[in-house]
N, C-alpha and C. Protein backbone atom coordinates (compact mmCIF):
# COMPACT_ATOMS: atom_id res chain seq x y z
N UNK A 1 -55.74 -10.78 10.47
CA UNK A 1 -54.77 -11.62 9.80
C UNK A 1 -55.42 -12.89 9.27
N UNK A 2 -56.51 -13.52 10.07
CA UNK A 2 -57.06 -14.89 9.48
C UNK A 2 -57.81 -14.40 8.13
N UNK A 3 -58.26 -13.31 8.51
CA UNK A 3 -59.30 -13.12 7.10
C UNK A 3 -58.30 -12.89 5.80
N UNK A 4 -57.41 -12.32 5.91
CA UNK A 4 -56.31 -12.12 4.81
C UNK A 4 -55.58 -13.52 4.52
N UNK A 5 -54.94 -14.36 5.48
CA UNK A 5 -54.85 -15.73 5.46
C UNK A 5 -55.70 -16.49 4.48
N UNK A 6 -57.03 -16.28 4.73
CA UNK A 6 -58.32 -17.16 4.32
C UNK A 6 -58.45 -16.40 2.83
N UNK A 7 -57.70 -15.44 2.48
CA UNK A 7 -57.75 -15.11 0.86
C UNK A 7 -58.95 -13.75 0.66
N UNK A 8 -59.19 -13.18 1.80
CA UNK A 8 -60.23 -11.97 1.81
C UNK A 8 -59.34 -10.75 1.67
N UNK A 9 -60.31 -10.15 1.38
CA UNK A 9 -59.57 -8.28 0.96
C UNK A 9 -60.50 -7.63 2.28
N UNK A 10 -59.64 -6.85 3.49
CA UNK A 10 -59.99 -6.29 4.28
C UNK A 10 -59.62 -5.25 3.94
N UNK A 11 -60.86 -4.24 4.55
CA UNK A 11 -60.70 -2.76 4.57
C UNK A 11 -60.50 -1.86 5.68
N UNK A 12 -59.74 -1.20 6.11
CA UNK A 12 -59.06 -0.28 7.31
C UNK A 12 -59.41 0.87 6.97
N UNK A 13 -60.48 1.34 8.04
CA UNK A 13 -60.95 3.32 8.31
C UNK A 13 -59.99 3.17 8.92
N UNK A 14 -59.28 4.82 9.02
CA UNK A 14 -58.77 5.39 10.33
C UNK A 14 -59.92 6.24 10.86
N UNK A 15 -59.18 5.85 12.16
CA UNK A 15 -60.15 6.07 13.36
C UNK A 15 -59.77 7.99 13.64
N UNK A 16 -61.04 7.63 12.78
CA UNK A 16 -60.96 9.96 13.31
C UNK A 16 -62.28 10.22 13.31
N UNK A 17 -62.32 11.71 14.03
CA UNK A 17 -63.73 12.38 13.90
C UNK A 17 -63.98 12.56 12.86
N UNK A 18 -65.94 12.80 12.77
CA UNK A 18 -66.46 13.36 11.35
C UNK A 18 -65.50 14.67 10.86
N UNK A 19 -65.46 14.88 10.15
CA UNK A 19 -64.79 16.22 9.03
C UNK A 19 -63.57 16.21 8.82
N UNK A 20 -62.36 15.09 10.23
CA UNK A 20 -60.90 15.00 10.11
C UNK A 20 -60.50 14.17 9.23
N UNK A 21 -59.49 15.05 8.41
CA UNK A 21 -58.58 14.18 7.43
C UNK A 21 -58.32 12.58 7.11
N UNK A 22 -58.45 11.70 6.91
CA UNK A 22 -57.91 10.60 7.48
C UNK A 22 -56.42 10.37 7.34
N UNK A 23 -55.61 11.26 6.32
CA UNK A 23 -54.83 11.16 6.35
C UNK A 23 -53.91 11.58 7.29
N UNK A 24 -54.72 12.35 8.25
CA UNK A 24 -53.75 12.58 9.63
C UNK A 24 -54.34 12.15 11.07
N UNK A 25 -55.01 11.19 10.37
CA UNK A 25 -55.92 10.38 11.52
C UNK A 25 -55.10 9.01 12.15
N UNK A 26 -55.58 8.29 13.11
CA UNK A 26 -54.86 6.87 13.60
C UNK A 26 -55.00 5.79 12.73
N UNK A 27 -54.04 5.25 12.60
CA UNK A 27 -54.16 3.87 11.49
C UNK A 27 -53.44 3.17 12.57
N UNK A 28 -54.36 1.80 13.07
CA UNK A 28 -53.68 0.77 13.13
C UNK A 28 -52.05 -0.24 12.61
N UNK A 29 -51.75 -0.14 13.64
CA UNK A 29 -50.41 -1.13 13.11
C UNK A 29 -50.64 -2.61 12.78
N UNK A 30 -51.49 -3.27 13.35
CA UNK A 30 -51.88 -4.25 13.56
C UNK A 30 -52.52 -4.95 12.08
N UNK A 31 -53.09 -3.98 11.51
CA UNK A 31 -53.50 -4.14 10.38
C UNK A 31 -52.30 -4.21 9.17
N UNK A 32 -51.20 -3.41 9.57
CA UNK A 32 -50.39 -3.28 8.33
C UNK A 32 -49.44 -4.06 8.69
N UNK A 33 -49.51 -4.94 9.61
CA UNK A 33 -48.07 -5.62 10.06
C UNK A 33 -49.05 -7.01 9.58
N UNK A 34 -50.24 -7.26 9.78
CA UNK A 34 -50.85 -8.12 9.18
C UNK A 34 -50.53 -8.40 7.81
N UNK A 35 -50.62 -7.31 6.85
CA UNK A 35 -50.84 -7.26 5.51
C UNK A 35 -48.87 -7.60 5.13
N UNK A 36 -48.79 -6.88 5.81
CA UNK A 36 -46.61 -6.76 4.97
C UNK A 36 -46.18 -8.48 5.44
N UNK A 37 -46.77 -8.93 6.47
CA UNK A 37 -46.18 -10.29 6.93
C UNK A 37 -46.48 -11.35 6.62
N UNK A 38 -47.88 -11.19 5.06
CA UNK A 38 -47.98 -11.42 4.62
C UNK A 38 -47.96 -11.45 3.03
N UNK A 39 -46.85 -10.35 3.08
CA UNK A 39 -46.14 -10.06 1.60
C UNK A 39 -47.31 -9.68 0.55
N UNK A 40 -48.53 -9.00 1.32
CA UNK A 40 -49.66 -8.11 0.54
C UNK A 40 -49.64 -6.78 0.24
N UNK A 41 -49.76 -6.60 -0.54
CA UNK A 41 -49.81 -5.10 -0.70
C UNK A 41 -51.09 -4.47 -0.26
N UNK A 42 -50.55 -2.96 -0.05
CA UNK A 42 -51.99 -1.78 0.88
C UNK A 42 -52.29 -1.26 0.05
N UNK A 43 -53.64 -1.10 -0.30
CA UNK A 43 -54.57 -0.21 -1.15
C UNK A 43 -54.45 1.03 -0.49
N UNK A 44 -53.96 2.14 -0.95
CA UNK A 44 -54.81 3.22 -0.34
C UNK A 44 -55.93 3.58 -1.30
N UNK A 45 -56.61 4.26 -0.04
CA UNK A 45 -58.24 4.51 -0.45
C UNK A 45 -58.40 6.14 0.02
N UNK A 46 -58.89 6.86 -0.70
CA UNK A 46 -59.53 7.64 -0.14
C UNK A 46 -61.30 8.34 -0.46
N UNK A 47 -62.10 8.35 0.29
CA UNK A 47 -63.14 8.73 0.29
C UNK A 47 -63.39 10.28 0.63
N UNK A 48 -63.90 11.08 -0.07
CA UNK A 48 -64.55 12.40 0.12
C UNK A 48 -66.09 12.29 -0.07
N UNK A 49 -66.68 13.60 0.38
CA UNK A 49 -67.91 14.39 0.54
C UNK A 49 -68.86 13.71 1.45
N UNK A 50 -67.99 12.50 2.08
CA UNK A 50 -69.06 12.25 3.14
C UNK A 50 -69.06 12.90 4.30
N UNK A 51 -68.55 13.72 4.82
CA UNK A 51 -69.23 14.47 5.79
C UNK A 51 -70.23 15.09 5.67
N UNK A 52 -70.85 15.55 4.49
CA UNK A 52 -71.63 16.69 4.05
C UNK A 52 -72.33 15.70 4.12
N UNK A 53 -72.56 14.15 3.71
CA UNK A 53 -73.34 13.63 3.19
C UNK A 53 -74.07 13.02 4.77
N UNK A 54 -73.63 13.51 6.07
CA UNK A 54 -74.20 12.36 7.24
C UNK A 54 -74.31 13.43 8.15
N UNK A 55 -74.04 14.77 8.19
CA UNK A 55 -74.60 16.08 8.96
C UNK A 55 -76.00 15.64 9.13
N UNK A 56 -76.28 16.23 10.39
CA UNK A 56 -77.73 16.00 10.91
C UNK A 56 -78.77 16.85 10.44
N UNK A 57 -80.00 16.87 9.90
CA UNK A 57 -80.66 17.85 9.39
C UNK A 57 -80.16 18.55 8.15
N UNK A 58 -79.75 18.23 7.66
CA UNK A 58 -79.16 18.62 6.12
C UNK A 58 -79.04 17.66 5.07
N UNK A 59 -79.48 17.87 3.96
CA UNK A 59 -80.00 17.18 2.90
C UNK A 59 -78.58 17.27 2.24
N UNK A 60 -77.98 16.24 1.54
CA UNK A 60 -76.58 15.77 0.57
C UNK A 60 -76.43 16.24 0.02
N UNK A 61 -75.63 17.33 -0.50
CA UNK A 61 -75.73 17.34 -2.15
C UNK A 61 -74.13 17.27 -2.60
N UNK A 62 -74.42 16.50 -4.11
CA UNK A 62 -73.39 16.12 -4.53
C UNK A 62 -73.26 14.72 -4.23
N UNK A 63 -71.99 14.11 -4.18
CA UNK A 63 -72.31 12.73 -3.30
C UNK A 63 -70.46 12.64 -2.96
N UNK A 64 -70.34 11.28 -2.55
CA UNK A 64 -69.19 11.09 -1.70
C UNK A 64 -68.11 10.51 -3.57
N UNK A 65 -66.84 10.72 -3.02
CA UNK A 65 -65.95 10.27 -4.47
C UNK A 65 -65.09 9.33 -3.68
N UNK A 66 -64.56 8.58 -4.41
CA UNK A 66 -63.86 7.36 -4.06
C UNK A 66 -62.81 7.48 -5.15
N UNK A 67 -61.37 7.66 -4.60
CA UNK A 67 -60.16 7.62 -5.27
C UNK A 67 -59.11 6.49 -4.88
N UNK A 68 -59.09 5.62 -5.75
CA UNK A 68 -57.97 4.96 -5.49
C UNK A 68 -56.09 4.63 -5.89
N UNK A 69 -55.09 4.83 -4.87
CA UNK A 69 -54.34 5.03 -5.19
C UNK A 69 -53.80 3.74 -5.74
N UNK A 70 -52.45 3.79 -6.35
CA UNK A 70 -51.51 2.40 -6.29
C UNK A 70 -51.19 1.80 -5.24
N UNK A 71 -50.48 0.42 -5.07
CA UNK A 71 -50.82 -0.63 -4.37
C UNK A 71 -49.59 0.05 -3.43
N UNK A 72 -49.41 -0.05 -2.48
CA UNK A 72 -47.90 -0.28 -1.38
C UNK A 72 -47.52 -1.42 -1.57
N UNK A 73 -46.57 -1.95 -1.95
CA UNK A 73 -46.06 -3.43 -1.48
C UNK A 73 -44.17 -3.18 -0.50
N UNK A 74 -44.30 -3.52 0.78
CA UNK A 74 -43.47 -3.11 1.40
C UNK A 74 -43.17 -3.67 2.49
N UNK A 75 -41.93 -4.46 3.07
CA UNK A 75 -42.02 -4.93 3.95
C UNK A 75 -41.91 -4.62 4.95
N UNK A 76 -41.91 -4.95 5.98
CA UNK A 76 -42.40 -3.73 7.15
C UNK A 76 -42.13 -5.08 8.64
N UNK A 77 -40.96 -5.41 9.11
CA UNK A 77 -40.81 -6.06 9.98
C UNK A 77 -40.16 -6.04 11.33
N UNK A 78 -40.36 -4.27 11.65
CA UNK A 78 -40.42 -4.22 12.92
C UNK A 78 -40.83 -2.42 13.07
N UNK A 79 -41.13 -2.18 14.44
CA UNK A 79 -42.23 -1.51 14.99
C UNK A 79 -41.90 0.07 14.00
N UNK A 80 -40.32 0.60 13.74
CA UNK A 80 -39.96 1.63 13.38
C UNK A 80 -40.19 1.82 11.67
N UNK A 81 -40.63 0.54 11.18
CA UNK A 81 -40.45 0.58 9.50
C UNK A 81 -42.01 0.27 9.41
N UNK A 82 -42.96 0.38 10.72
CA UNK A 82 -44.34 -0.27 10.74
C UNK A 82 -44.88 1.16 10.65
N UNK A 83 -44.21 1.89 12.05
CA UNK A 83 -44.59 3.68 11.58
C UNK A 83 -44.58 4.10 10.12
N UNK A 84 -42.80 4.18 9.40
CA UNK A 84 -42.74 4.60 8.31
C UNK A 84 -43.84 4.45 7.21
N UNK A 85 -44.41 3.19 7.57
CA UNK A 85 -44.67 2.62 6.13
C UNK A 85 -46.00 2.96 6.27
N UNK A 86 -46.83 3.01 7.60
CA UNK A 86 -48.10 4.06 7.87
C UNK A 86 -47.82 5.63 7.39
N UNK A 87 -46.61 6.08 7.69
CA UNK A 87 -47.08 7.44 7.48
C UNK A 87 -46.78 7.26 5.77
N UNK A 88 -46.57 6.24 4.84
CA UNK A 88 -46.31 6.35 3.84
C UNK A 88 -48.33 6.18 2.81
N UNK A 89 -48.23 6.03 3.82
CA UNK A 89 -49.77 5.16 3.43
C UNK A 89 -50.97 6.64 4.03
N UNK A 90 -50.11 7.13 4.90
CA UNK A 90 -50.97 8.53 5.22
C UNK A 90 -51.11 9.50 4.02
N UNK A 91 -49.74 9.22 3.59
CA UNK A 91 -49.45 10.66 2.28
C UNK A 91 -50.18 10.05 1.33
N UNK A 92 -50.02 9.02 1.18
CA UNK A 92 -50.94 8.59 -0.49
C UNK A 92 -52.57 8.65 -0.22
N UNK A 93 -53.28 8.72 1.12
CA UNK A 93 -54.09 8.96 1.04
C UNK A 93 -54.48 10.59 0.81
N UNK A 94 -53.53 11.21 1.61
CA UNK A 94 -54.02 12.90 1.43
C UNK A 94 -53.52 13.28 0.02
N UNK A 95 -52.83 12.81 -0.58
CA UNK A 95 -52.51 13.28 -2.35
C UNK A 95 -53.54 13.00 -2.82
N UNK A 96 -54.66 11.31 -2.94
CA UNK A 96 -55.68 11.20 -3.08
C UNK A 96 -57.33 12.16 -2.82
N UNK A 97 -57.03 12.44 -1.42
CA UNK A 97 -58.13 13.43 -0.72
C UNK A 97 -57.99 14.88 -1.74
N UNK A 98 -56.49 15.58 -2.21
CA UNK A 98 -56.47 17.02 -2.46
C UNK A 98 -57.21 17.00 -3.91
């Protein structure tokens, strides 16, 4: 929250294993209750081909793609509209990923 306060653009992985979706991976609340309570909008992001690209003993090919969706702007001020608005932020990443 201070770094968003202080006028920075933070970036949120979900926390999953190598090869899992992120779009059905854990996302912090903490992060998006940060961002909505501060009347910011959520980037979704999604990144492909990096798994292929960090396998052990195997050489890259191709490289990783970076898709970005439209902004979320949404307010989100208590724990049940904090879920919603994650799993809203899940789907725009896996429409991104397909």
């Amino acid at each position: 929250r201070g770094a968003l306060e202080a006028g920075h653009s933070v970036v949120v992985f979900a926390e999953n294993a190598v090869g899992s979706p992120a779009h059905k991976c854990r996302f912090r609340l903490d992060a998006i209750h940060a961002a909505t309570s501060l009347g910011l909008g959520i980037l979704p992001v999604a990144l492909t081909g990096t798994a292929e690209m960090f396998q052990a003993g195997r050489r890259a090919r191709g490289g990783a793609r970076v898709r970005i969706g439209e902004p979320i702007h949404r307010a989100a001020a208590g724990h049940a509209e904090l879920v919603e608005l994650r799993e809203q932020i899940r789907r725009a990443i896996g429409e991104l990923s397909a």
